[in-house]
N, C-alpha and C. Protein backbone atom coordinates (compact mmCIF):
# COMPACT_ATOMS: atom_id res chain seq x y z
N UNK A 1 3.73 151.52 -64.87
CA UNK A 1 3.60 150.43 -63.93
C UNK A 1 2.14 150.33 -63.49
N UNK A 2 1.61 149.06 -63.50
CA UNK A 2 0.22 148.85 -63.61
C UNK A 2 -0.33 148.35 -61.90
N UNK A 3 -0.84 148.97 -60.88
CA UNK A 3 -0.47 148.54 -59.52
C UNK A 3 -1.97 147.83 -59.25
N UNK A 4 -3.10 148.15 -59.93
CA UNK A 4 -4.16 147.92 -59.37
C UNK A 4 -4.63 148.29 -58.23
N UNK A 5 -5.02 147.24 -56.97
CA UNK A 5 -5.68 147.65 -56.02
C UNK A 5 -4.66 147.14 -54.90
N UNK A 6 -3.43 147.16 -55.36
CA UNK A 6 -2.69 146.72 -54.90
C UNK A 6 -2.27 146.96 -53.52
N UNK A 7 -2.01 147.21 -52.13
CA UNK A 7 -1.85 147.68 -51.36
C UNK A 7 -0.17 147.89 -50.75
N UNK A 8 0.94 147.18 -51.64
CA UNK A 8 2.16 147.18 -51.38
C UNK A 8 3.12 147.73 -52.92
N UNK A 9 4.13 148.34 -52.51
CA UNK A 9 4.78 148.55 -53.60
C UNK A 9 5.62 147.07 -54.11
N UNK A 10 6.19 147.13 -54.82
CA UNK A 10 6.59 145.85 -55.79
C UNK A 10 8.11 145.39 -54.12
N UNK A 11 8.84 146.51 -54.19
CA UNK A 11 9.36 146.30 -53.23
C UNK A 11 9.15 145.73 -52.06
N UNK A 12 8.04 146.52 -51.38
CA UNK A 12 7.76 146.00 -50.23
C UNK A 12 7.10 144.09 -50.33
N UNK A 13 6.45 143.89 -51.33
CA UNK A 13 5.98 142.98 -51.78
C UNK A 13 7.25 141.83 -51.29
N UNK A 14 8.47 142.05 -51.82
CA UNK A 14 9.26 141.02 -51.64
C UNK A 14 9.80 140.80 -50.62
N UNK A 15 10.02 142.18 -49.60
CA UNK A 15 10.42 142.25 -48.29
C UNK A 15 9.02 141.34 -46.95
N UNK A 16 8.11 141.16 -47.63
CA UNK A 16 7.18 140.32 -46.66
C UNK A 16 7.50 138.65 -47.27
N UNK A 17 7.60 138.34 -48.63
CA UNK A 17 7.96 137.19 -49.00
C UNK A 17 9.31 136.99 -48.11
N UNK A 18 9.95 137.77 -47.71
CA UNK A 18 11.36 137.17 -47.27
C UNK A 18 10.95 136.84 -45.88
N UNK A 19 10.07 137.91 -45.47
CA UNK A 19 9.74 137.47 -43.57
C UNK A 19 8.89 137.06 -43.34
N UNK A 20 7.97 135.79 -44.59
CA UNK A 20 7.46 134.63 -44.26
C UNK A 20 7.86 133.36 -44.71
N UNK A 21 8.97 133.79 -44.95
CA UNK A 21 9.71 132.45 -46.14
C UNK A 21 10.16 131.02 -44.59
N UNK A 22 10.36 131.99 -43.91
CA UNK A 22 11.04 130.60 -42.80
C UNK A 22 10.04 130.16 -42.03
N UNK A 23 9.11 130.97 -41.97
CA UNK A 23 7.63 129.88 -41.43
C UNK A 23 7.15 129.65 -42.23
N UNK A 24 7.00 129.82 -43.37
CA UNK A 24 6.34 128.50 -44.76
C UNK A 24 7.45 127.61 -44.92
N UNK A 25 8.57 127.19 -44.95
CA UNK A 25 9.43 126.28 -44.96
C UNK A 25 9.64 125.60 -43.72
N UNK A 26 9.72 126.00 -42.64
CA UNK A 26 9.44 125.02 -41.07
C UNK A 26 8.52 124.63 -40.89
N UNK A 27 7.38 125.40 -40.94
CA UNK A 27 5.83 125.05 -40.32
C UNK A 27 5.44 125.07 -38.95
N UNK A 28 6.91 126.06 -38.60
CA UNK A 28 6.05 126.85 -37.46
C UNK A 28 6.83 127.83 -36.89
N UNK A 29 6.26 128.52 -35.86
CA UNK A 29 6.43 129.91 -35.88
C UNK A 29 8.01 130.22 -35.68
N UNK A 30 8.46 131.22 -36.51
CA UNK A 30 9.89 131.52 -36.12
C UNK A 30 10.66 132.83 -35.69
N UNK A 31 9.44 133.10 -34.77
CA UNK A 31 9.88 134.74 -34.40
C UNK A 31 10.88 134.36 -33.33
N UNK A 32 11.96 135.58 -32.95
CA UNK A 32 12.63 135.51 -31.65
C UNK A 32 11.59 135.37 -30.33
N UNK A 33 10.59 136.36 -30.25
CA UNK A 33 10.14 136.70 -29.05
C UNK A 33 9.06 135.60 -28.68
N UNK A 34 8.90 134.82 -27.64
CA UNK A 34 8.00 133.69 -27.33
C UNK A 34 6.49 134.85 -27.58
N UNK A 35 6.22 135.61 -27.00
CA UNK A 35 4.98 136.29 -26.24
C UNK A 35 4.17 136.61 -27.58
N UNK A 36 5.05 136.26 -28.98
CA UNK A 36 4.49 136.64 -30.42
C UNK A 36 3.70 134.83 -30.57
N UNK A 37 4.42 133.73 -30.03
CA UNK A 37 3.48 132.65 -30.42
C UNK A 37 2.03 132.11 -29.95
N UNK A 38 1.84 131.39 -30.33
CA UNK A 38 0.46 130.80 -29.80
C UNK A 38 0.67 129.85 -28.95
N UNK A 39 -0.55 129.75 -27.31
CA UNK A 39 0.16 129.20 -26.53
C UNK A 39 -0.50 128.09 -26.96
N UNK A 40 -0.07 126.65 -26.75
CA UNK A 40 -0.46 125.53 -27.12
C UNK A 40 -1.20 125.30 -25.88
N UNK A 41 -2.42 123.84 -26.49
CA UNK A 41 -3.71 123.44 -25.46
C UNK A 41 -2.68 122.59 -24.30
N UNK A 42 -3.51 122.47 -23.70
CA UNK A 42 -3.23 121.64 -22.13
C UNK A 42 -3.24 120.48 -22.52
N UNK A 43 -2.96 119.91 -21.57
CA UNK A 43 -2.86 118.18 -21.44
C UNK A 43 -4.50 118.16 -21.10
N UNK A 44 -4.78 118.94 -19.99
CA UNK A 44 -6.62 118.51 -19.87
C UNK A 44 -7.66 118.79 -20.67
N UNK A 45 -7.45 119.74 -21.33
CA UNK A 45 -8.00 120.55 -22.41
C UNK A 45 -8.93 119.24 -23.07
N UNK A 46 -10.23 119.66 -23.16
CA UNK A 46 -11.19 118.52 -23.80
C UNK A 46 -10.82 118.61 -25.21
N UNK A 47 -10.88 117.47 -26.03
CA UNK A 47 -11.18 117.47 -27.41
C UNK A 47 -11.88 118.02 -27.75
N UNK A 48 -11.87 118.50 -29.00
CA UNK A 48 -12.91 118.55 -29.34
C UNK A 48 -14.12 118.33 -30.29
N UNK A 49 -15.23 118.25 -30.05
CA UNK A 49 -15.97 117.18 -30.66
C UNK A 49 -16.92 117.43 -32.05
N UNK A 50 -17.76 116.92 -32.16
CA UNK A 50 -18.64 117.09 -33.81
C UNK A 50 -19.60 116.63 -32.87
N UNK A 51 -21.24 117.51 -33.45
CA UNK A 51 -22.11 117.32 -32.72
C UNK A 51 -22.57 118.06 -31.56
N UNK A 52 -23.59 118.03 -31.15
CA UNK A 52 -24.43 118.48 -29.84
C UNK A 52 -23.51 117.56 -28.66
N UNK A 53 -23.48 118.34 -27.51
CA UNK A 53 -23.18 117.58 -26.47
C UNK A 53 -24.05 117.24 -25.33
N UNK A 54 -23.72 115.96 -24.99
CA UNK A 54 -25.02 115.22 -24.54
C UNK A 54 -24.62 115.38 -22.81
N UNK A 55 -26.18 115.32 -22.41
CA UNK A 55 -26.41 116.12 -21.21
C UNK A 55 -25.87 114.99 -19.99
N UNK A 56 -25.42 115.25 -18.67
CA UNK A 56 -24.80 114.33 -17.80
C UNK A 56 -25.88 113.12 -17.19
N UNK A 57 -25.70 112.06 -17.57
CA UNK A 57 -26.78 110.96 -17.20
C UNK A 57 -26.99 110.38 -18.13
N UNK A 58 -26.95 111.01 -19.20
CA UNK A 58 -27.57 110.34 -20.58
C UNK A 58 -26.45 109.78 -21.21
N UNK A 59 -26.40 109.04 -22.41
CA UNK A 59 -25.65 107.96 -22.96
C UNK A 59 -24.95 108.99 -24.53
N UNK A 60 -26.15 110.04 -24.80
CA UNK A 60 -25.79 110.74 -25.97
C UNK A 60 -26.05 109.79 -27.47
N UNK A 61 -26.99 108.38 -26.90
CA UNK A 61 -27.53 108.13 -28.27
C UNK A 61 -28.93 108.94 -29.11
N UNK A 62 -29.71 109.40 -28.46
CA UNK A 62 -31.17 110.08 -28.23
C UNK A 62 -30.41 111.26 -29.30
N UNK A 63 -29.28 111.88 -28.50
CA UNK A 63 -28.83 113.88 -28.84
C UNK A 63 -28.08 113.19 -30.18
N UNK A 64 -27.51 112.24 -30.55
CA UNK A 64 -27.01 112.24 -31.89
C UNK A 64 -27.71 111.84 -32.72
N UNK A 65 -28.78 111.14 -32.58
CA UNK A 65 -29.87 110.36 -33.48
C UNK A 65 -30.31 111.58 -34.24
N UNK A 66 -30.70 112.47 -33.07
CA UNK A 66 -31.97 113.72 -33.57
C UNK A 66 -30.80 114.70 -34.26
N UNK A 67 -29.32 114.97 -33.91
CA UNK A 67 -28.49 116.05 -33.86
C UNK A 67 -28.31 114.89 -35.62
N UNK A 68 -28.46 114.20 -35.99
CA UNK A 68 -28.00 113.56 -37.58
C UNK A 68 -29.33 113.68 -38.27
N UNK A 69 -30.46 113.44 -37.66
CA UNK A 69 -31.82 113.58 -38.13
C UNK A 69 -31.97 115.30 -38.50
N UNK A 70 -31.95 115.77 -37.93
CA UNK A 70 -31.58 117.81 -38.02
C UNK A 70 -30.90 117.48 -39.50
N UNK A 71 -29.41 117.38 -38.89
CA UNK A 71 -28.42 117.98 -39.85
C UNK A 71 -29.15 117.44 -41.46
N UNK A 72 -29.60 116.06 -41.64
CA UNK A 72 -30.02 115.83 -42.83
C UNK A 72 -31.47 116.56 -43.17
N UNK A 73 -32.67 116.71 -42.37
CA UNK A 73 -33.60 117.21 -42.88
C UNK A 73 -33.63 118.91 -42.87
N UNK A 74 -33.24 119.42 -41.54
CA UNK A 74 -33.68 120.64 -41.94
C UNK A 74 -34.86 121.48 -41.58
N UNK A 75 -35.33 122.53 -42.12
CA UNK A 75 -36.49 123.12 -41.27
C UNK A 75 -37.18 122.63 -42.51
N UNK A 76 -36.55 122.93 -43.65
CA UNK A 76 -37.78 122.88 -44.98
C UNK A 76 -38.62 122.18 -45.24
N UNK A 77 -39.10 121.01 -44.55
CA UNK A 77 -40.00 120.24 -45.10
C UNK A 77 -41.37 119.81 -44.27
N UNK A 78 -41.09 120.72 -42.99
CA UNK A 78 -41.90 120.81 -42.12
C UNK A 78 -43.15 121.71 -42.49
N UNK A 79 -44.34 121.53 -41.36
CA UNK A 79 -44.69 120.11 -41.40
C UNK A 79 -44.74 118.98 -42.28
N UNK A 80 -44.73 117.99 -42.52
CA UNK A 80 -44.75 116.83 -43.59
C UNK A 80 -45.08 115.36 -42.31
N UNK A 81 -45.52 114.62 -43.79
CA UNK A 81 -45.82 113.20 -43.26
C UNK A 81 -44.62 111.88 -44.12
N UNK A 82 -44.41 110.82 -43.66
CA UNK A 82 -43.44 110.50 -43.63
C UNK A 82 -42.73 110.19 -45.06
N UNK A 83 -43.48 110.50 -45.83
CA UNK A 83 -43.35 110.38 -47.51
C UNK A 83 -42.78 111.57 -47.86
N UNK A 84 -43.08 112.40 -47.55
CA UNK A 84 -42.23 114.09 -47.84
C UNK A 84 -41.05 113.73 -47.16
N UNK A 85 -40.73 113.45 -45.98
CA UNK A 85 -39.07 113.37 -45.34
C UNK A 85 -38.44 112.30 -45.76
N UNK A 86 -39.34 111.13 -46.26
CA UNK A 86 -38.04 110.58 -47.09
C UNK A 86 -37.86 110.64 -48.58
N UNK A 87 -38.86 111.71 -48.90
CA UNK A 87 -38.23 112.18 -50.33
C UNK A 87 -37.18 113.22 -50.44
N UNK A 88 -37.19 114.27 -49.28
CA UNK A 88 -36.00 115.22 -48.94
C UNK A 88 -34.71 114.53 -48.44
N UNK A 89 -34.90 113.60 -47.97
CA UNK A 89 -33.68 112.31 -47.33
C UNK A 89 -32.95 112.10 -48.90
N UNK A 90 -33.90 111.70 -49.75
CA UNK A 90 -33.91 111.31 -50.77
C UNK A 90 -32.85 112.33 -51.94
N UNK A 91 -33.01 113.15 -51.78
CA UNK A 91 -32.79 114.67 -52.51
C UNK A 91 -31.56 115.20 -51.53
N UNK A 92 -31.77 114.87 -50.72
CA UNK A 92 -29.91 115.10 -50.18
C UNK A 92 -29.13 114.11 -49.27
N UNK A 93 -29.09 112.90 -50.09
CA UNK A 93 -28.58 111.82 -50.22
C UNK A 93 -27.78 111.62 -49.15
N UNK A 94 -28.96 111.94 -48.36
CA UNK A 94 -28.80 111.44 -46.70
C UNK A 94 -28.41 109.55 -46.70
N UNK A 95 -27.72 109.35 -45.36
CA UNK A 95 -27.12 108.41 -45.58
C UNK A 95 -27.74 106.90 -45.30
N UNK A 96 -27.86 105.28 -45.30
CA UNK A 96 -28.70 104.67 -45.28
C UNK A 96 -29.69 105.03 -43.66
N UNK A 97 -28.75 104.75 -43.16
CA UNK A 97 -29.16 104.56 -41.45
C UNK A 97 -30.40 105.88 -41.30
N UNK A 98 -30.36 106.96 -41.62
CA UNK A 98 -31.59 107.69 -41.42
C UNK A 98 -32.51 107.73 -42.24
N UNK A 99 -32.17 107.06 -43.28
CA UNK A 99 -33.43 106.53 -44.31
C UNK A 99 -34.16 105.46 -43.66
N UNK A 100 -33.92 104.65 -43.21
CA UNK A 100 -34.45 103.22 -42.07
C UNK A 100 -34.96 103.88 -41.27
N UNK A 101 -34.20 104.48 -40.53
CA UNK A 101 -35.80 105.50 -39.32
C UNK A 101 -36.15 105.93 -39.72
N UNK A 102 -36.48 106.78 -40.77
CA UNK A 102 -37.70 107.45 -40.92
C UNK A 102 -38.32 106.33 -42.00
N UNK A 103 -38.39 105.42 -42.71
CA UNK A 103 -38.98 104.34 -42.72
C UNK A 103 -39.81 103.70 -42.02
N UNK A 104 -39.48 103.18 -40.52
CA UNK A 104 -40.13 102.89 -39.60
C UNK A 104 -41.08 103.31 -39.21
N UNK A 105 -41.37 104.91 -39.24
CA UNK A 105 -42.10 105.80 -38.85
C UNK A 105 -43.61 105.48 -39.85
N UNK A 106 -44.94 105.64 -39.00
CA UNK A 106 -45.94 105.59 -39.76
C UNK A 106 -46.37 106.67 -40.51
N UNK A 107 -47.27 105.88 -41.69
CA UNK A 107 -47.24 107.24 -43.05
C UNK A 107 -47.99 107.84 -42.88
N UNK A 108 -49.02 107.96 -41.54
CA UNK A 108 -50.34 108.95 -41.54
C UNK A 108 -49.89 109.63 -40.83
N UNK A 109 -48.99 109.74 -39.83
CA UNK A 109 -48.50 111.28 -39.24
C UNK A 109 -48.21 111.76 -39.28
N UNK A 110 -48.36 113.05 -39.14
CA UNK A 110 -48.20 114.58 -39.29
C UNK A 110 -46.91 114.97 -38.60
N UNK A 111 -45.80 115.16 -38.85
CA UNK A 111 -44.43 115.62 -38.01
C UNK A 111 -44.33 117.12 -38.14
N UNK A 112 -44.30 118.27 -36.83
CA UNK A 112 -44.98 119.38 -36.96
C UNK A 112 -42.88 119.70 -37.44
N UNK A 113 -41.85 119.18 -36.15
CA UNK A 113 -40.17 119.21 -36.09
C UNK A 113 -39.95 118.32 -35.97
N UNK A 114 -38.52 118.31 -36.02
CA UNK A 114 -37.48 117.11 -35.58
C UNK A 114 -37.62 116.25 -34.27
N UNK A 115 -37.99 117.15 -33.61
CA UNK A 115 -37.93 116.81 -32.38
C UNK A 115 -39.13 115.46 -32.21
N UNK A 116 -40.04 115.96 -32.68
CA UNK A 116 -41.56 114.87 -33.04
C UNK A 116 -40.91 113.74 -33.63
N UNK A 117 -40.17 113.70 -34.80
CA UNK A 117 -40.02 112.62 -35.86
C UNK A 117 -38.35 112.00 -34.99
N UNK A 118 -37.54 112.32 -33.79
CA UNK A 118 -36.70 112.05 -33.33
C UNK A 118 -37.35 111.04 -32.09
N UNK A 119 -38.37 111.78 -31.24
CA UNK A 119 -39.08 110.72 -30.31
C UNK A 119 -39.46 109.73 -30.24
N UNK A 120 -40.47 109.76 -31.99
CA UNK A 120 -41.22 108.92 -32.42
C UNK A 120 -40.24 107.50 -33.06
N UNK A 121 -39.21 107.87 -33.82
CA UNK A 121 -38.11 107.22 -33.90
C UNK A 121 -37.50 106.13 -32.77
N UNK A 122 -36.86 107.32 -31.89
CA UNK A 122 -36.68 106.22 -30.41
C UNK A 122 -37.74 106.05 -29.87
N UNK A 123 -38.99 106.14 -29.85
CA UNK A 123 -40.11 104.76 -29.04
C UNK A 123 -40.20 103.56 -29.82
N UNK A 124 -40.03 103.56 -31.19
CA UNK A 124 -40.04 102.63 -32.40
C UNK A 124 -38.72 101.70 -32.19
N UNK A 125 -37.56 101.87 -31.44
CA UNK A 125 -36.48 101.55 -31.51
C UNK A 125 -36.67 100.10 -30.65
């Protein structure tokens, strides 16, 4: 009998298939004892979201502009001027809308981060 790295005997193997067979066929938990389940979220319980969360006062267009500007560029191409970031835009087929801002942006400056090429963006806006 060939067991490998197996960690159960052939037996035991089938005795766990049997005492997960009724929560893979319900799709959810089917122990007797409550204190074994998971307690479910609240009614107030925030969603939850994708993205940076934007600070109280603000609108959260500024923190997603720069938080989509990030996610597509990256640290790697820093510093660069605006021909290097939209050739990396370019190369990871970032989507139209942040190809247009950094478009906008003029080709003689030097962008040291994001944060530079996110400002410069919204004063252009």
């Amino acid at each position: 009998m060939q067991r490998g790295s197996d960690r159960l005997s052939p037996r035991q193997d089938e005795e766990r298939k049997h005492e997960l067979d009724g929560l893979l066929r319900s799709g959810h938990p089917t122990r007797s004892e409550e204190w074994h389940d998971p307690e479910p979220g609240a009614d107030d319980d925030p969603s939850p979201g994708v993205g940076p969360a934007s600070r109280p006062g603000t609108s959260g267009g500024y923190e997603a502009m720069r938080f989509e500007l990030a996610r597509q560029l990256g640290r790697t191409p820093f510093p660069a001027k605006r021909g290097a970031l939209l050739r990396m835009l370019h190369e990871r087929h970032a989507p139209d809308q942040v190809i247009e801002m950094v478009e906008s942006l003029p080709p003689d400056r030097t962008y040291r981060t994001v944060e530079d090429v996110a400002s410069d963006v919204s004063r252009r806006r």
